[in-house]
Structures are given as structure tokens and as C-alpha cells.
Protein backbone atom coordinates (compact mmCIF):
# COMPACT_ATOMS: atom_id res chain seq x y z
CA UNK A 1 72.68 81.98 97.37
CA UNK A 2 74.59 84.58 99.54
CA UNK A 3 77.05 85.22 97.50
CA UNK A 4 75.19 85.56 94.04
CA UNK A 5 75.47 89.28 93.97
CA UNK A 6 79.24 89.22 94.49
CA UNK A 7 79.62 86.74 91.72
CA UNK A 8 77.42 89.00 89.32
CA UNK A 9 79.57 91.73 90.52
CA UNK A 10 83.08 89.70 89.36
CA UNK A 11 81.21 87.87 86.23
CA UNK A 12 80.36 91.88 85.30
CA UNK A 13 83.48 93.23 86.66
CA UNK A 14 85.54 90.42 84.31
CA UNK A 15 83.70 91.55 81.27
CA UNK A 16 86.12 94.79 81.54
CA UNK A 17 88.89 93.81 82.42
CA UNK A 18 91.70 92.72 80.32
CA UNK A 19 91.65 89.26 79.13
CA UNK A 20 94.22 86.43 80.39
CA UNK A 21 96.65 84.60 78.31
CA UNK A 22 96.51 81.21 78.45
CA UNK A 23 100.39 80.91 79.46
CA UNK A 24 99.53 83.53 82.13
CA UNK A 25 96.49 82.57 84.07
CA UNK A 26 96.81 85.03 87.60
CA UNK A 27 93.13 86.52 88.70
CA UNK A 28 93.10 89.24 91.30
CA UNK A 29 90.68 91.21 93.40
CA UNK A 30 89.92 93.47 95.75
CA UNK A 31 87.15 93.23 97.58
CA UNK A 32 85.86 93.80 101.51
CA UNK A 33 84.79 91.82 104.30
CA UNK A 34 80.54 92.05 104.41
CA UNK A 35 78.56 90.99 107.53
CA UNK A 36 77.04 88.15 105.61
CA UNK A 37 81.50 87.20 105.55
CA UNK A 38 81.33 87.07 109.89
CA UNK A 39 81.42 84.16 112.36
CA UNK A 40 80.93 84.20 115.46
CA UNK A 41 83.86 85.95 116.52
CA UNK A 42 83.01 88.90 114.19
CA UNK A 43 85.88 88.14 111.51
CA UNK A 44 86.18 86.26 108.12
CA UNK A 45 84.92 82.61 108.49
CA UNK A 46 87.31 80.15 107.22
CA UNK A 47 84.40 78.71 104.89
CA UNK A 48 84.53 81.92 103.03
CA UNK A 49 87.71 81.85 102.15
CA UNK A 50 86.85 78.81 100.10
CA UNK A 51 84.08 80.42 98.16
CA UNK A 52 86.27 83.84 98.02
CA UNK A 53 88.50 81.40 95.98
CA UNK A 54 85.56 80.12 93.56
CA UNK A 55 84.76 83.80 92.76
CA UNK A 56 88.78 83.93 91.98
CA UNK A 57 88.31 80.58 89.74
CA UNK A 58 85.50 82.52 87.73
CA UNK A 59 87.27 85.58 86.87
CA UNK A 60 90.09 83.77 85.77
CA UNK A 61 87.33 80.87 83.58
CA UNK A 62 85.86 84.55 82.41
CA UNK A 63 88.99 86.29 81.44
CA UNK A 64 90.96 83.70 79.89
CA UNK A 65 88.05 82.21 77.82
CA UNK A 66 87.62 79.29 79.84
CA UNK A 67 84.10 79.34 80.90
CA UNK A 68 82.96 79.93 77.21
CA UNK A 69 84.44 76.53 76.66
CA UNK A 70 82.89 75.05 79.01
CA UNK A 71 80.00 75.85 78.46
CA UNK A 72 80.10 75.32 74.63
CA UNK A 73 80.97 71.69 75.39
CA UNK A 74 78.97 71.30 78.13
CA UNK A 75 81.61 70.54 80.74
CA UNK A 76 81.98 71.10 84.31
CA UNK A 77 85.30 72.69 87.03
CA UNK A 78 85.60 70.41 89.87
CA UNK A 79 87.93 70.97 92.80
CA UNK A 80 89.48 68.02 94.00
CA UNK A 81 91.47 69.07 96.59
CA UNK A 82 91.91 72.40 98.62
CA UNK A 83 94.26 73.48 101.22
CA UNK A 84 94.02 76.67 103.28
CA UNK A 85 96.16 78.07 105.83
CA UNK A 86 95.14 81.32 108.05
CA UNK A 87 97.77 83.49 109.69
CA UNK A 88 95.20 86.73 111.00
CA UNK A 89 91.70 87.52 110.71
CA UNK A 90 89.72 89.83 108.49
CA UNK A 91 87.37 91.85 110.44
CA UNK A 92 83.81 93.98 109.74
CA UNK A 93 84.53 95.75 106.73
CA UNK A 94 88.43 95.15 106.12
CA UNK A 95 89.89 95.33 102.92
CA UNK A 96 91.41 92.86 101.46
CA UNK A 97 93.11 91.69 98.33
CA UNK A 98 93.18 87.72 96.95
CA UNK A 99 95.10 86.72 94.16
CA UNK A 100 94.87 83.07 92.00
CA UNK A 101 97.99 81.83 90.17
CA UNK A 102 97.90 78.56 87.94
CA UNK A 103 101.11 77.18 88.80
CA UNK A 104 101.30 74.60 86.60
CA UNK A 105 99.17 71.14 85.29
CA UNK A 106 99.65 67.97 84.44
CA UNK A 107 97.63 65.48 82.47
CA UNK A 108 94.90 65.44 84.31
CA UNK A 109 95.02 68.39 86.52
CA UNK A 110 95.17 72.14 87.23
CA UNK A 111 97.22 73.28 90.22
CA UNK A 112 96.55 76.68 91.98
CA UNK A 113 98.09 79.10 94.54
CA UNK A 114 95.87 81.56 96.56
CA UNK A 115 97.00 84.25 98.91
CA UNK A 116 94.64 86.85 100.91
CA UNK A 117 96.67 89.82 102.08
CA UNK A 118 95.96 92.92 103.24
CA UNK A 119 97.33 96.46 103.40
CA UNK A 120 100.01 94.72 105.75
CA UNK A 121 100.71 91.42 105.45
CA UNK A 122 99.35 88.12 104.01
CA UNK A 123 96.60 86.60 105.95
CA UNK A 124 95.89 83.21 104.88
CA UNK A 125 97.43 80.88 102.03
CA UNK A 126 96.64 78.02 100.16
CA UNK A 127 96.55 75.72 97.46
CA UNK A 128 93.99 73.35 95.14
CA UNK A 129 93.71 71.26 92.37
CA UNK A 130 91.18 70.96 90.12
CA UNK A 131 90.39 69.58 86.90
CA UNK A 132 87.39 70.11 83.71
CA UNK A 133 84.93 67.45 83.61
CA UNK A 134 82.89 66.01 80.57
CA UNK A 135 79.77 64.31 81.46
CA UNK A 136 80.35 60.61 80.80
CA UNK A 137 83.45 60.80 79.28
CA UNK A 138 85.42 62.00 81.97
CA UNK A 139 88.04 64.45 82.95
CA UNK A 140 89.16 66.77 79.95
CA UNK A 141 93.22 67.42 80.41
CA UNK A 142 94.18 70.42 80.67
CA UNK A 143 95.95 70.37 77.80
CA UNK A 144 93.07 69.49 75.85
CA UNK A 145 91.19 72.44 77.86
CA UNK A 146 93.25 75.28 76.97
CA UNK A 147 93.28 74.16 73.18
CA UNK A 148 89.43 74.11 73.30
CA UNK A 149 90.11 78.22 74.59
CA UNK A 150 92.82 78.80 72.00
CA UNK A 151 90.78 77.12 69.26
CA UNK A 152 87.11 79.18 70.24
CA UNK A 153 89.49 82.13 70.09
CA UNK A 154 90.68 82.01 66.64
CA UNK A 155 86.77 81.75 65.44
């Protein structure tokens, strides 16, 4: 629930910006390190970096047409697997920038690069897969995915 006004913010914020191509799927934003972001050592937990990279996810679902398909068809994004690595901390207030590049897929799923940099250098890395999800049929392929996008956008 802490986060729900920075995902309004990039759900609004998407609804301006220019939309993604589906052979092109790269998200990026800039955004700041809030209190509610702090550990106990007063910089970026590593737990927010995670859910930094879900509010990536959404702007790219938003911009590319994604999340209308979804939720047309009533299916679902799950991560399966998510890899981070950290090289310096973001403190009270820093500014930072995080970009999310689709790499590539396969049949079954969707494989991502993040990177969180600031004015200076990159500070942390990583990588995750995820796939679309049908209720009780199963995972959609990707394939099958982006043709649900490129078919809603020829309506």
C-alpha cells in the first residue's frame, strides 16, 4: 500500500508518454529516493529495488499495450525469477534513474534487464523472468501475448 501513489503517478505519467513498440519494449524513469524508500542505515532498501522494478514492468504493460490485454482476457504477469546486484547506495532524497529492457523471450517466457544509475555511475543491476498467466489454462507465450497487443491495436 506504500507505494500506491507512485504507481498512480507512473500509470498517469505512462498515459503521456509515447507508446512502445512491441519489437522495442525499454521503460525508463526518473524518480527519487522517499523516506518511506530507507532502511535502517538511511539508504535505499534492497526490497525496494524489487518493487522499483514492478513500477518499471507497468509502464512498459501501459505503454506498449500490454496491460489492456491483460486485462481484456483476464490474465495475470508473474515473475518467476529475479536477480539483483547492488554496487552503492541511494541515500535520503537521491536521484536516480532505472531503466527495463526486454531482452529477448522464448516460448514460455519474458527475459528482462534492469539497471539503477545515478548522475555517476550505475548502482545496482539485475535481471528477471517472467511470463503472462491465464487462469486455468496456463501460461500464455509470449508470442501469443504480443499478438493479443498487436491484434487489440488494429481495432
Amino acid at each position: 500500500m506504500n507505494l500506491i501513489f507512485r504507481m498512480l503517478y507512473v500509470l498517469t505519467l505512462s498515459l503521456f508518454r509515447e507508446r512502445l513498440d512491441t519489437g522495442n519494449l525499454v521503460s525508463r524513469l526518473s524518480l527519487r529516493v522517499l523516506p518511506n524508500d530507507l532502511d535502517i542505515n538511511l539508504h535505499m532498501n534492497n526490497g525496494r529495488y524489487l518493487t522499483i522494478c514492478d513500477l518499471n514492468r507497468i509502464d512498459l504493460f501501459a505503454r506498449s499495450g500490454l496491460l489492456k490485454a491483460m486485462f481484456k482476457r483476464n490474465w495475470i504477469p508473474v515473475i518467476a525469477e529475479h536477480t539483483m546486484s547492488y554496487k552503492k547506495p541511494l541515500g535520503m532524497l537521491e536521484h536516480f534513474d532505472v531503466k527495463l529492457e526486454v531482452t529477448h523471450w522464448d516460448e514460455k517466457y519474458f527475459y528482462m534487464q534492469h539497471t539503477f544509475s545515478n548522475s555517476e555511475r550505475i548502482v545496482a543491476e539485475g535481471t528477471s523472468k517472467g511470463c503472462v498467466y491465464a487462469r486455468g489454462i496456463g501460461v500464455v507465450s509470449p508470442a501469443d501475448a504480443l499478438a493479443a497487443v498487436e491484434q487489440d491495436k488494429s481495432k
